[in-house]
PDB file of N, CA and C in Angstrom:
ATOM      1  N   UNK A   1       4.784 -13.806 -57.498  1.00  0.00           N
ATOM      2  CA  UNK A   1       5.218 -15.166 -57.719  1.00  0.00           C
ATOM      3  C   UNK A   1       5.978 -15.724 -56.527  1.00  0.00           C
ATOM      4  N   UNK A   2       6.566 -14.841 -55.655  1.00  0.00           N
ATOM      5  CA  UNK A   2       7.357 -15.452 -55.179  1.00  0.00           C
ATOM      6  C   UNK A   2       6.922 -14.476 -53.415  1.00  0.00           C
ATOM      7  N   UNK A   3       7.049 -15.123 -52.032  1.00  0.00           N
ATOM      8  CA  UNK A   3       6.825 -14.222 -51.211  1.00  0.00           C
ATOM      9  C   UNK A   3       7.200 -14.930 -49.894  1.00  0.00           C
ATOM     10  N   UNK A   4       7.069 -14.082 -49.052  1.00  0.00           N
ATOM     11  CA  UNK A   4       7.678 -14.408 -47.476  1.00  0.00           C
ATOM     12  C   UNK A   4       6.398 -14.954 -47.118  1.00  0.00           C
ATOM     13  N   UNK A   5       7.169 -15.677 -45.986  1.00  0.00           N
ATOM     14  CA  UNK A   5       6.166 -16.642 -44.824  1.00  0.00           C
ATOM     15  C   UNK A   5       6.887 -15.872 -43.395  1.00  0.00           C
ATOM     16  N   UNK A   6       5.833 -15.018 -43.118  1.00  0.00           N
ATOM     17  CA  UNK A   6       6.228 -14.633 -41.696  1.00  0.00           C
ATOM     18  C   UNK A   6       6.097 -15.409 -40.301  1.00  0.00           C
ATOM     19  N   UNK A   7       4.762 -16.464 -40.810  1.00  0.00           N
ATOM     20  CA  UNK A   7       4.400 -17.240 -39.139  1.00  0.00           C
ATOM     21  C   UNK A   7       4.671 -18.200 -40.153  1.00  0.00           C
ATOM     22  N   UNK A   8       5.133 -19.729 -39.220  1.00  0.00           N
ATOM     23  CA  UNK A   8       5.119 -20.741 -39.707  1.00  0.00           C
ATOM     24  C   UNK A   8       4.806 -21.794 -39.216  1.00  0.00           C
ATOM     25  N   UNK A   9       3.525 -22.423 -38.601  1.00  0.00           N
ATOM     26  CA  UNK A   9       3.190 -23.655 -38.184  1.00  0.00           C
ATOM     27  C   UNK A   9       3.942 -24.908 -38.304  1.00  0.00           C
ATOM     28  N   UNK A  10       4.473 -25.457 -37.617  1.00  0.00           N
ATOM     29  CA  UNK A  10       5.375 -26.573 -37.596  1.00  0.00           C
ATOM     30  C   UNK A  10       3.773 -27.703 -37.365  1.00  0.00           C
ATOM     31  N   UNK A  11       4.208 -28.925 -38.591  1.00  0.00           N
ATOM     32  CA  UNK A  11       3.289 -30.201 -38.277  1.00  0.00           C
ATOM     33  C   UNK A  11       3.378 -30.576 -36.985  1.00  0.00           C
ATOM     34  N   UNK A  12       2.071 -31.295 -36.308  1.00  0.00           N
ATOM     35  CA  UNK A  12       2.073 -31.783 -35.232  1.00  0.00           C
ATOM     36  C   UNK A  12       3.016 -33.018 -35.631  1.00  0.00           C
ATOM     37  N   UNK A  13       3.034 -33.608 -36.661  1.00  0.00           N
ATOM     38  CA  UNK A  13       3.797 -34.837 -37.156  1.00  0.00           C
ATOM     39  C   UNK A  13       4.191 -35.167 -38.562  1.00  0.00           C
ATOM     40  N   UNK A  14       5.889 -35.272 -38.805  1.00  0.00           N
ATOM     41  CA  UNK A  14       6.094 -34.792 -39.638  1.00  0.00           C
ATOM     42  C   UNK A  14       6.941 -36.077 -40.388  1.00  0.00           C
ATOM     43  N   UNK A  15       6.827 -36.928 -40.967  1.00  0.00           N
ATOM     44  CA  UNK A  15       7.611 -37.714 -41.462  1.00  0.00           C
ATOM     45  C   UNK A  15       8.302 -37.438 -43.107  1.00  0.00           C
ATOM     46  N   UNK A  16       9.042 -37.856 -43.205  1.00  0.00           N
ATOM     47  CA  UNK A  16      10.346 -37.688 -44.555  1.00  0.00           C
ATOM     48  C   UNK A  16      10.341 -39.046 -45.066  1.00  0.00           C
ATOM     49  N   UNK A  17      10.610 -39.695 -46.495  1.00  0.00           N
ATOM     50  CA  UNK A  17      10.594 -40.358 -47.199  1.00  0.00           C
ATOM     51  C   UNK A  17      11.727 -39.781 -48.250  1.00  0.00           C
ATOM     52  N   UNK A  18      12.883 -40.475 -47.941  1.00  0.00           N
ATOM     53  CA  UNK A  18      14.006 -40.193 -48.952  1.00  0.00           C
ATOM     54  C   UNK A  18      13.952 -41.629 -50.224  1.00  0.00           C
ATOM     55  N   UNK A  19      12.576 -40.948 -51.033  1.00  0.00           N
ATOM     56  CA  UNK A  19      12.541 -41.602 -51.937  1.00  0.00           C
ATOM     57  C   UNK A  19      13.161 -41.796 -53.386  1.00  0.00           C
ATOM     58  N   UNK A  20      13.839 -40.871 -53.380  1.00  0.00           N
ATOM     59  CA  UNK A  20      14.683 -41.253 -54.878  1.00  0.00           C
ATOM     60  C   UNK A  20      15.691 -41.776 -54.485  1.00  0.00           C
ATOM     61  N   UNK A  21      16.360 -41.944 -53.274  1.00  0.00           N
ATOM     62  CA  UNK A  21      17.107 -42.689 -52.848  1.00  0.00           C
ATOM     63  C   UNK A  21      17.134 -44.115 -53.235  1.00  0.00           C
ATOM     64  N   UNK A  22      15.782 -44.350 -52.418  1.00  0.00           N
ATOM     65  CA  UNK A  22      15.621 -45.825 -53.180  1.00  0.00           C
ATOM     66  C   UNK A  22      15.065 -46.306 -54.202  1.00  0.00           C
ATOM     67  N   UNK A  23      14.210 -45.169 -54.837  1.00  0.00           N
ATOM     68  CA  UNK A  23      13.471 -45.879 -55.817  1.00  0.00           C
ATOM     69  C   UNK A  23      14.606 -44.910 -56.978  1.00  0.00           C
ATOM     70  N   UNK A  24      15.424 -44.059 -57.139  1.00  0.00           N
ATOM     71  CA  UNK A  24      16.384 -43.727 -58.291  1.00  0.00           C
ATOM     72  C   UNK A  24      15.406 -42.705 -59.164  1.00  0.00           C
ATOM     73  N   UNK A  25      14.067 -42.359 -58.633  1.00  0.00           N
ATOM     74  CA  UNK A  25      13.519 -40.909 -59.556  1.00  0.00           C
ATOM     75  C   UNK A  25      12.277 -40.725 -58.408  1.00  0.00           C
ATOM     76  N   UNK A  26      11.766 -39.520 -58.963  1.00  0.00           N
ATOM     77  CA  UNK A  26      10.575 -39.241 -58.624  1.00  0.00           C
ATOM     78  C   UNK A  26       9.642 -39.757 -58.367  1.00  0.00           C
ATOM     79  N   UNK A  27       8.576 -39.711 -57.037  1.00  0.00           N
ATOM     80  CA  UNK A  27       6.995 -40.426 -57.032  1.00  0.00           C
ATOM     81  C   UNK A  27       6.183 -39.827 -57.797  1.00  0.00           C
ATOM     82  N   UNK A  28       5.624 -40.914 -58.066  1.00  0.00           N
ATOM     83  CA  UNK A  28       4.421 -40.038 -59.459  1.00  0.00           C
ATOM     84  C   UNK A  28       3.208 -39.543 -58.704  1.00  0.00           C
ATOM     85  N   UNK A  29       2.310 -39.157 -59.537  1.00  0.00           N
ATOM     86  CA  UNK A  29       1.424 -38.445 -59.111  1.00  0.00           C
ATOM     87  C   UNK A  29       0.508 -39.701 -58.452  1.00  0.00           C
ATOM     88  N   UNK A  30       0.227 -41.170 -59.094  1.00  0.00           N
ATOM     89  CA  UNK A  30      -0.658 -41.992 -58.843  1.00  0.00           C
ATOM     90  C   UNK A  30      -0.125 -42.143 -57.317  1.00  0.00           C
ATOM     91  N   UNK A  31       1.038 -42.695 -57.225  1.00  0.00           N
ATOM     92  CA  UNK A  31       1.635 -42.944 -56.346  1.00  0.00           C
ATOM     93  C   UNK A  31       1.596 -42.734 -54.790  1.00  0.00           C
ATOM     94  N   UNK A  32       1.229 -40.776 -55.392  1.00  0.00           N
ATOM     95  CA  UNK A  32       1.317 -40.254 -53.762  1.00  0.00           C
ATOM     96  C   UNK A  32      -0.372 -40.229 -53.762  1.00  0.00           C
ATOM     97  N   UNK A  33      -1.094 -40.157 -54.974  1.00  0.00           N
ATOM     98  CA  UNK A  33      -2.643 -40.478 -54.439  1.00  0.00           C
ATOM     99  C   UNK A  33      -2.859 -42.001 -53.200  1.00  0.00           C
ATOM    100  N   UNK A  34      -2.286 -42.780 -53.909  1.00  0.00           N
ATOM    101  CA  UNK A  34      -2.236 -43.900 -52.977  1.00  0.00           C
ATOM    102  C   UNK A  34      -1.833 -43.732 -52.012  1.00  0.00           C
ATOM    103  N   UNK A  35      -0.451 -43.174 -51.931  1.00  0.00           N
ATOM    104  CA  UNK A  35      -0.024 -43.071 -50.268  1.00  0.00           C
ATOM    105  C   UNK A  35      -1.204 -41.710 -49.280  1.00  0.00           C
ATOM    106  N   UNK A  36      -1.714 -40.893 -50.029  1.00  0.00           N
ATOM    107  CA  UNK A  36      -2.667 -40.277 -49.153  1.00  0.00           C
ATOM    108  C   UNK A  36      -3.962 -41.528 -48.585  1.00  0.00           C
ATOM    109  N   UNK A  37      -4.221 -42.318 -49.802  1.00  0.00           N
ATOM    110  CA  UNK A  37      -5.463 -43.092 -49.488  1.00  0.00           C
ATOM    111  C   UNK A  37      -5.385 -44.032 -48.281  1.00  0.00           C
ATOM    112  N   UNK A  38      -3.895 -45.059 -48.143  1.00  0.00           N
ATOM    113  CA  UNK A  38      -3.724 -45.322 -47.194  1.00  0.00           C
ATOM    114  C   UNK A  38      -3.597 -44.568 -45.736  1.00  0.00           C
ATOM    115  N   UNK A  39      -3.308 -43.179 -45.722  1.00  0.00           N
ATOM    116  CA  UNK A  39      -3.243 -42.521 -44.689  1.00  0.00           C
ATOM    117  C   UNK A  39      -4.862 -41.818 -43.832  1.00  0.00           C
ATOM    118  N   UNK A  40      -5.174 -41.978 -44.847  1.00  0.00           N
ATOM    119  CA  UNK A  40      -6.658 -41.418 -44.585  1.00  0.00           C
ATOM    120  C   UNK A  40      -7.801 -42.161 -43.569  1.00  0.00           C
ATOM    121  N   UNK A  41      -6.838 -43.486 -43.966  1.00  0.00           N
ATOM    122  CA  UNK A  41      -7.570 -44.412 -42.378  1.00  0.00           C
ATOM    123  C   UNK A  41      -7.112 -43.790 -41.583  1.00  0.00           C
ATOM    124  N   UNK A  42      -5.882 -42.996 -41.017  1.00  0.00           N
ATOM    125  CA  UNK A  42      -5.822 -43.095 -40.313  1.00  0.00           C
ATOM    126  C   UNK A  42      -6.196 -41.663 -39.741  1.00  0.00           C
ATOM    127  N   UNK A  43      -6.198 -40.474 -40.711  1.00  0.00           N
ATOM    128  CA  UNK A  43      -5.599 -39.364 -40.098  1.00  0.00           C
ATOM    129  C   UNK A  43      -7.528 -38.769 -41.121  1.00  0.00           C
ATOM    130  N   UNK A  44      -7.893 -37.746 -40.993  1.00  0.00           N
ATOM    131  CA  UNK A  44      -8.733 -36.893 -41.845  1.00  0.00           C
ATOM    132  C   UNK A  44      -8.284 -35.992 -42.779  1.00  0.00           C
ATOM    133  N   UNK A  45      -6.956 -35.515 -42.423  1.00  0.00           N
ATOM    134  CA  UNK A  45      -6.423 -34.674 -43.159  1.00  0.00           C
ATOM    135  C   UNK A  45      -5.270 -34.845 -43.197  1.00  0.00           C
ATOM    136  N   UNK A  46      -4.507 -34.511 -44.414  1.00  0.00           N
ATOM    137  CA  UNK A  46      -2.919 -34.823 -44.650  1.00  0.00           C
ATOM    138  C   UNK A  46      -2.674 -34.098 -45.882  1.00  0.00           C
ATOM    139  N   UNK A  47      -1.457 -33.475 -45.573  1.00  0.00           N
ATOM    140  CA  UNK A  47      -0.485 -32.762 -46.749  1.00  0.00           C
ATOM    141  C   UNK A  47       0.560 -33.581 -47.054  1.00  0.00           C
ATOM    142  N   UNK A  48       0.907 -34.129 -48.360  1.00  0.00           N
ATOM    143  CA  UNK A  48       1.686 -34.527 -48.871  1.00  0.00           C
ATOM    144  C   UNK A  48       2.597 -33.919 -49.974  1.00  0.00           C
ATOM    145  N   UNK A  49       3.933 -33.186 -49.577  1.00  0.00           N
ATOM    146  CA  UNK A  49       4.949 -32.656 -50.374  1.00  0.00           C
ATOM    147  C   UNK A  49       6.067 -33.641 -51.350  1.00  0.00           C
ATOM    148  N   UNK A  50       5.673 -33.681 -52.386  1.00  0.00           N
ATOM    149  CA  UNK A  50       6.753 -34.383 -53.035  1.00  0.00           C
ATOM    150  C   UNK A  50       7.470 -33.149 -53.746  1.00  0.00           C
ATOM    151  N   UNK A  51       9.015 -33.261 -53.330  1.00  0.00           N
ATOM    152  CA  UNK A  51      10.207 -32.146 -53.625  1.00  0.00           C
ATOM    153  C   UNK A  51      11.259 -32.928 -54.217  1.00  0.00           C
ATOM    154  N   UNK A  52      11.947 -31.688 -54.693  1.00  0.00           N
ATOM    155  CA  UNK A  52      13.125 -32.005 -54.820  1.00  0.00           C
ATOM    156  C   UNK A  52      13.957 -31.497 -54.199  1.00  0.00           C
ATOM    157  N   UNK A  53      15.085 -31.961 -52.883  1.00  0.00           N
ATOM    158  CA  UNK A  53      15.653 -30.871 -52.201  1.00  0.00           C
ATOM    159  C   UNK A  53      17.153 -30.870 -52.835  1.00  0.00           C
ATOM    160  N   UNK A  54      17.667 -29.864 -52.527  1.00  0.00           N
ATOM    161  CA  UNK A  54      18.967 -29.596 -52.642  1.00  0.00           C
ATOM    162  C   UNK A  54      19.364 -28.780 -51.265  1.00  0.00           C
ATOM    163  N   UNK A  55      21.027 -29.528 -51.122  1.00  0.00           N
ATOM    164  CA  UNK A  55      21.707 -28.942 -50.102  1.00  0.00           C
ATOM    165  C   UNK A  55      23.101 -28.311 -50.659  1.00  0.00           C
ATOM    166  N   UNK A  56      23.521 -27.483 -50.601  1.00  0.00           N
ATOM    167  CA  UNK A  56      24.575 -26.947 -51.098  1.00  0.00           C
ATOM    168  C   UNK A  56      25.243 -25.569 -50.397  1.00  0.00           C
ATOM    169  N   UNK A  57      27.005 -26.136 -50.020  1.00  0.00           N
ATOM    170  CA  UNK A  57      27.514 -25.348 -50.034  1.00  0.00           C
ATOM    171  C   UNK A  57      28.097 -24.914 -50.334  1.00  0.00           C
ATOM    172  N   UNK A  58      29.567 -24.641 -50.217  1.00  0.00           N
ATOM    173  CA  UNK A  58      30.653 -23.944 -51.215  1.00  0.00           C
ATOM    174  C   UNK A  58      31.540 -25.193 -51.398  1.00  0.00           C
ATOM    175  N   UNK A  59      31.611 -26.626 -51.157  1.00  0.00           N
ATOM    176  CA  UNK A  59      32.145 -27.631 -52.192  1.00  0.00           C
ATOM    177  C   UNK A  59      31.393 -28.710 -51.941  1.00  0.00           C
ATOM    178  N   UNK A  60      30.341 -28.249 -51.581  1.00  0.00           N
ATOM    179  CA  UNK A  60      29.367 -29.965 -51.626  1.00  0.00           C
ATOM    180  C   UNK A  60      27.942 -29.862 -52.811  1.00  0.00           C
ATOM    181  N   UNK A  61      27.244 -30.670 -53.340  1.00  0.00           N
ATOM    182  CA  UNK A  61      25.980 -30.069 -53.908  1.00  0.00           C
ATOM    183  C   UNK A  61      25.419 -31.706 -53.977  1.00  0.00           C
ATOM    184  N   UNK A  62      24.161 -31.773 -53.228  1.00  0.00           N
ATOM    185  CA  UNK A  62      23.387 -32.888 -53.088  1.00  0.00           C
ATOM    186  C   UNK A  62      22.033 -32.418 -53.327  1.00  0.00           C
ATOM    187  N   UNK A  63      21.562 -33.843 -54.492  1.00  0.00           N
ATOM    188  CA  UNK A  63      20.351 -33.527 -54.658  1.00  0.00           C
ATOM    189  C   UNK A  63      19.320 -34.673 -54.562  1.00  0.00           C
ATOM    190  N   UNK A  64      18.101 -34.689 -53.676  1.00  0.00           N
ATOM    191  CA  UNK A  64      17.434 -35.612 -53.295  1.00  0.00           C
ATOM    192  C   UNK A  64      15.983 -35.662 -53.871  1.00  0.00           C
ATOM    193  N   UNK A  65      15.229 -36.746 -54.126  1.00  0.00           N
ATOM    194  CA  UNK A  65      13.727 -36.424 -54.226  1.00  0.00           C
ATOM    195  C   UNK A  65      13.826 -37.011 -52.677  1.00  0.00           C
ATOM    196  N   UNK A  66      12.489 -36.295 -52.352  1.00  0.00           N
ATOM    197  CA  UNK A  66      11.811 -36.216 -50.854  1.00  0.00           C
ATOM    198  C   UNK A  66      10.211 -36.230 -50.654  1.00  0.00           C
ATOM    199  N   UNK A  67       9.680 -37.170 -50.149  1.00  0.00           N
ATOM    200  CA  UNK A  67       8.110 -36.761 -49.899  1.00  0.00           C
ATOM    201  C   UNK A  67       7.993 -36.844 -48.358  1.00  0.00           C
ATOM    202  N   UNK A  68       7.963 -35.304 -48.433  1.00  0.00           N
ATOM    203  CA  UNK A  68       7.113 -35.466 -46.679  1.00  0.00           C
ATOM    204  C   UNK A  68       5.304 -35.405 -46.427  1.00  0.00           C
ATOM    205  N   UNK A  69       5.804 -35.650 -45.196  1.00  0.00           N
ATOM    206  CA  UNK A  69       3.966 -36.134 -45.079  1.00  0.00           C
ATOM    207  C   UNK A  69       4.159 -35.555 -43.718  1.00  0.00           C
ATOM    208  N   UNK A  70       3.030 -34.045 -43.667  1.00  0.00           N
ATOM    209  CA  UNK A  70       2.562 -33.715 -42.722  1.00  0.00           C
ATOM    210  C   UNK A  70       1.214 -33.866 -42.114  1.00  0.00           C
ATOM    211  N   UNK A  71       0.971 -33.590 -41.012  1.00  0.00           N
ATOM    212  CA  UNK A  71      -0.569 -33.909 -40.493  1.00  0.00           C
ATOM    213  C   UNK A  71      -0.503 -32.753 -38.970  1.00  0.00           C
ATOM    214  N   UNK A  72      -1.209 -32.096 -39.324  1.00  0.00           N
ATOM    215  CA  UNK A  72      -1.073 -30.684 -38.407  1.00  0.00           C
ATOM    216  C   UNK A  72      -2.741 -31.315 -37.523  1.00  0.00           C
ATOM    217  N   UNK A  73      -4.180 -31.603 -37.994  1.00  0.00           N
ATOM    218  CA  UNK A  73      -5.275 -31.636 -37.405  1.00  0.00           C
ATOM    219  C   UNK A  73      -5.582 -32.730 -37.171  1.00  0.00           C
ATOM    220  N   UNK A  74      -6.350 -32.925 -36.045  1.00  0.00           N
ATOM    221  CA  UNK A  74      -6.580 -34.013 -35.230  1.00  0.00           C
ATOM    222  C   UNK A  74      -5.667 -35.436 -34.825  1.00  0.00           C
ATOM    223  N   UNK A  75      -4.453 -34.735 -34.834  1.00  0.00           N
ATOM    224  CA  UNK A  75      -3.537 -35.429 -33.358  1.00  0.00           C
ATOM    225  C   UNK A  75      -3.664 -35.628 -32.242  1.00  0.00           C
ATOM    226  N   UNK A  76      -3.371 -36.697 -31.402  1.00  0.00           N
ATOM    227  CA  UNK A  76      -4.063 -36.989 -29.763  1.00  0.00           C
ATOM    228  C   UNK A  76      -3.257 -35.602 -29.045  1.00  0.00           C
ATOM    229  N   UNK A  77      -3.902 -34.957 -28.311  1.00  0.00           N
ATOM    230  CA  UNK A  77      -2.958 -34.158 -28.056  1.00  0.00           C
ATOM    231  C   UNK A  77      -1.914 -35.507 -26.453  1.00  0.00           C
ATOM    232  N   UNK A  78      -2.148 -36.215 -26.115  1.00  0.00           N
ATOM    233  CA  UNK A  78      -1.292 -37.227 -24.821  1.00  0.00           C
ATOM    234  C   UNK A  78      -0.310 -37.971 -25.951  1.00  0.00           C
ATOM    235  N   UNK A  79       0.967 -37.514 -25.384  1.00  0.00           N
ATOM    236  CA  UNK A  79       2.172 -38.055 -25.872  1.00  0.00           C
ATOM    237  C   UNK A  79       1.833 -39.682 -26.198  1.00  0.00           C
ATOM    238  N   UNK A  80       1.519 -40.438 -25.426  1.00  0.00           N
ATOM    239  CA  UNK A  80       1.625 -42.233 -26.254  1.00  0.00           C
ATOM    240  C   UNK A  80       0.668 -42.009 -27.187  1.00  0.00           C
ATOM    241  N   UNK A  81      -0.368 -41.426 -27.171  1.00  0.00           N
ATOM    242  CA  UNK A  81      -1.369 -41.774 -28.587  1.00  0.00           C
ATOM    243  C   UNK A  81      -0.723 -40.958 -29.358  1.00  0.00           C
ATOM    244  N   UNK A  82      -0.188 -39.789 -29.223  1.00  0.00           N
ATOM    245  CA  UNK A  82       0.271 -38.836 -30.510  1.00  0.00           C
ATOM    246  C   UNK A  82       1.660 -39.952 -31.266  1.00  0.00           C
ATOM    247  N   UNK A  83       2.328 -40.501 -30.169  1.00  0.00           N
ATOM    248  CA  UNK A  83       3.626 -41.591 -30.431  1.00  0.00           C
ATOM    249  C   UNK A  83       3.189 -42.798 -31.765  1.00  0.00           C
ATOM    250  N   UNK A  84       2.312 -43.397 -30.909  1.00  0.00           N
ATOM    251  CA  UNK A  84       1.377 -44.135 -31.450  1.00  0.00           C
ATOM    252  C   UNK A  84       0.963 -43.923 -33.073  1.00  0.00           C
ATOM    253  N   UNK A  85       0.626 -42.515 -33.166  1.00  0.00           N
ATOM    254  CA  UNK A  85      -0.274 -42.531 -34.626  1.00  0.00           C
ATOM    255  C   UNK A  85       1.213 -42.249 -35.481  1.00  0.00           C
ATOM    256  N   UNK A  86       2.090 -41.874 -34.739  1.00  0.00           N
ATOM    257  CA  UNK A  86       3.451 -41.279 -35.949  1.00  0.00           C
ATOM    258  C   UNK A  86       3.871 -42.689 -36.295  1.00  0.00           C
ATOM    259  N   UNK A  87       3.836 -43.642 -35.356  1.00  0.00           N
ATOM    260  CA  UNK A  87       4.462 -44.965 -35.876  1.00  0.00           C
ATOM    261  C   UNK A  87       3.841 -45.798 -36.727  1.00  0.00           C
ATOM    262  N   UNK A  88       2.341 -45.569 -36.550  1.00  0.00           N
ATOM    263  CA  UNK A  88       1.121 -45.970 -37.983  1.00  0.00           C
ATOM    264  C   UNK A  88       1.546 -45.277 -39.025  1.00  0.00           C
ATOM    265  N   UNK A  89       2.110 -44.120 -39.092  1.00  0.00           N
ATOM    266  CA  UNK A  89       1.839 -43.061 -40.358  1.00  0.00           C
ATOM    267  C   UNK A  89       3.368 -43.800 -40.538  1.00  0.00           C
ATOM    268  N   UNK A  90       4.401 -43.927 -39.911  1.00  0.00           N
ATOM    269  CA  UNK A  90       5.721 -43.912 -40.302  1.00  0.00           C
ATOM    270  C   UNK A  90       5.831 -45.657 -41.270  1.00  0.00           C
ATOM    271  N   UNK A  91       4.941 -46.770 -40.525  1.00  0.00           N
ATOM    272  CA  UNK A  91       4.467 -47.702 -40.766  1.00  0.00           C
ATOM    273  C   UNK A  91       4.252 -47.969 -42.409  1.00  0.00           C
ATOM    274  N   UNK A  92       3.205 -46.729 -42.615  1.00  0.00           N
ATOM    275  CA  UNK A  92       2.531 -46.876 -43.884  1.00  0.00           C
ATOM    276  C   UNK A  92       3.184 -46.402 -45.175  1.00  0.00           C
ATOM    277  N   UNK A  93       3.999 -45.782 -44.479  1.00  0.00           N
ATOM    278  CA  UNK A  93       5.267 -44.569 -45.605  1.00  0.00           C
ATOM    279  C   UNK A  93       6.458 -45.749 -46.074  1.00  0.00           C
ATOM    280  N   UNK A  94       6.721 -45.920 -44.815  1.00  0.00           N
ATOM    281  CA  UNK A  94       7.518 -47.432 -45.239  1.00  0.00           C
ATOM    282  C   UNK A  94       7.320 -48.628 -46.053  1.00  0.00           C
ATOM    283  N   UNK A  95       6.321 -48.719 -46.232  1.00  0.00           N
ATOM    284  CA  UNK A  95       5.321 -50.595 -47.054  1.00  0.00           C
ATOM    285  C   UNK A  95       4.950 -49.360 -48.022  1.00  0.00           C
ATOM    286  N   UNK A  96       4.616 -48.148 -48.472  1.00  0.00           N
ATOM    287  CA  UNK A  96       4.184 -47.373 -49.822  1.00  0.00           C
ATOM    288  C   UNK A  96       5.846 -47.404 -50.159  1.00  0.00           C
ATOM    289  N   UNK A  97       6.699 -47.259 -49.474  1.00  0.00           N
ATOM    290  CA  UNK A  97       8.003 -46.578 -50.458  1.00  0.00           C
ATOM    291  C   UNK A  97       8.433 -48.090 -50.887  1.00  0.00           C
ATOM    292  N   UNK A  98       8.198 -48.999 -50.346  1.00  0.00           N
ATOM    293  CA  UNK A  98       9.008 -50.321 -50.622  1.00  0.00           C
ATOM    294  C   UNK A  98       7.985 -50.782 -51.862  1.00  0.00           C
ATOM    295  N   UNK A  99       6.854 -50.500 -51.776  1.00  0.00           N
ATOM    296  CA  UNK A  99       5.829 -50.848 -52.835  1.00  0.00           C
ATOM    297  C   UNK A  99       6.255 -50.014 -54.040  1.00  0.00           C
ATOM    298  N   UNK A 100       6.505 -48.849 -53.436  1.00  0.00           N
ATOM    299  CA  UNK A 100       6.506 -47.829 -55.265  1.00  0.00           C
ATOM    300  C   UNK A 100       8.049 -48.547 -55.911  1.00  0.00           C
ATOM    301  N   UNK A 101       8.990 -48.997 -55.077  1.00  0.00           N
ATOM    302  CA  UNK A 101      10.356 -49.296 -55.638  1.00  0.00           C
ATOM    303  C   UNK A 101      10.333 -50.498 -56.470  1.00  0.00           C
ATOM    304  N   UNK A 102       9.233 -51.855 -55.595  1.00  0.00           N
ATOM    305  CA  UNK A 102       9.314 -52.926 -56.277  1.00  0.00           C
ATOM    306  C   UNK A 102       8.542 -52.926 -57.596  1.00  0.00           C
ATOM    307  N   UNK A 103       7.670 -52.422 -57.525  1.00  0.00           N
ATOM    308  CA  UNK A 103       7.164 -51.948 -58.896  1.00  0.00           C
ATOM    309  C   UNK A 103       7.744 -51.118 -59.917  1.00  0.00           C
ATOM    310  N   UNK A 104       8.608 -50.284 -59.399  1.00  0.00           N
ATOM    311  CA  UNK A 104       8.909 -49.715 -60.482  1.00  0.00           C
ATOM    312  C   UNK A 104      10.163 -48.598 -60.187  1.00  0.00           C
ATOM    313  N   UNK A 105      11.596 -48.853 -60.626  1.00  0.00           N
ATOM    314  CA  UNK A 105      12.647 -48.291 -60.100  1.00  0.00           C
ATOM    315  C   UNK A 105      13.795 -47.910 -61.065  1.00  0.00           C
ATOM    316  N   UNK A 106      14.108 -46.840 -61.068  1.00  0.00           N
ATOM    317  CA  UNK A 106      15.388 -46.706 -62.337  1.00  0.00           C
ATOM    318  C   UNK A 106      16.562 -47.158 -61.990  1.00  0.00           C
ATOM    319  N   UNK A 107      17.233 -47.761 -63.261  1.00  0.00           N
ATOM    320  CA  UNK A 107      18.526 -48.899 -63.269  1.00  0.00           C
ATOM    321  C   UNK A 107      19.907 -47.602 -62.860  1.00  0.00           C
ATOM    322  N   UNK A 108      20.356 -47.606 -62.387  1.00  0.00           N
ATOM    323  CA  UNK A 108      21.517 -47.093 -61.717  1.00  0.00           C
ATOM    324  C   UNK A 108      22.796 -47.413 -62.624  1.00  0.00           C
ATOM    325  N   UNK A 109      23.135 -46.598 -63.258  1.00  0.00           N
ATOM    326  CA  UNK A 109      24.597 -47.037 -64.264  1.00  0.00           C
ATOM    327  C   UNK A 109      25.465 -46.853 -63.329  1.00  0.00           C
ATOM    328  N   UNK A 110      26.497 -47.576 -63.801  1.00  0.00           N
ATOM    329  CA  UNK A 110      28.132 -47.789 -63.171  1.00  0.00           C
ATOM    330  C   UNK A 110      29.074 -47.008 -63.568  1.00  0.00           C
TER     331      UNK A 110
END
């Protein structure tokens, strides 16, 4: 059930979406289908992690939803086009997270 990762491939490009932040819960499942569909113009392949992270130490404990979006295959390997496609992908993460919030967001008590 549970096991080590000895090698670990780092994404060629790796963007974060601190989405319960703004939207106050979890992306749903439709949600991140959409945000792959938009990405797919751009990229052929994409992993999309929706988590829950926690950071904790001995007097702090924070807990976040998070969707990252990696893309390890077919990146330009020349720095401005590789620049280039992170700011499309970063682009599209941005107008999906503002889309999933206005549609639909939990009320925050006082």
């Amino acid at each position: 059930m549970a096991f080590a990762v000895h090698r670990h491939e780092l994404p060629a490009i790796e963007v974060r979406v601190n989405f319960g932040v703004f939207a106050g819960r979890d992306a749903t499942a439709a949600e991140i289908d959409r945000l792959a569909q938009w990405l797919l113009d751009e990229v052929g392949e994409v992993s999309i992690i929706s988590e829950e992270r926690h950071e904790i130490d001995a007097h702090v404990e924070a807990s976040v939803h998070q969707v990252r979006i990696e893309i390890s295959d077919g990146v330009p390997e020349g720095d401005v086009e590789r620049e280039a496609l992170e700011r499309r992908i970063l682009e599209r993460a941005q107008y999906w997270v503002r889309q999933c919030v206005t549609e639909r967001h939990a009320e925050i008590a006082d």
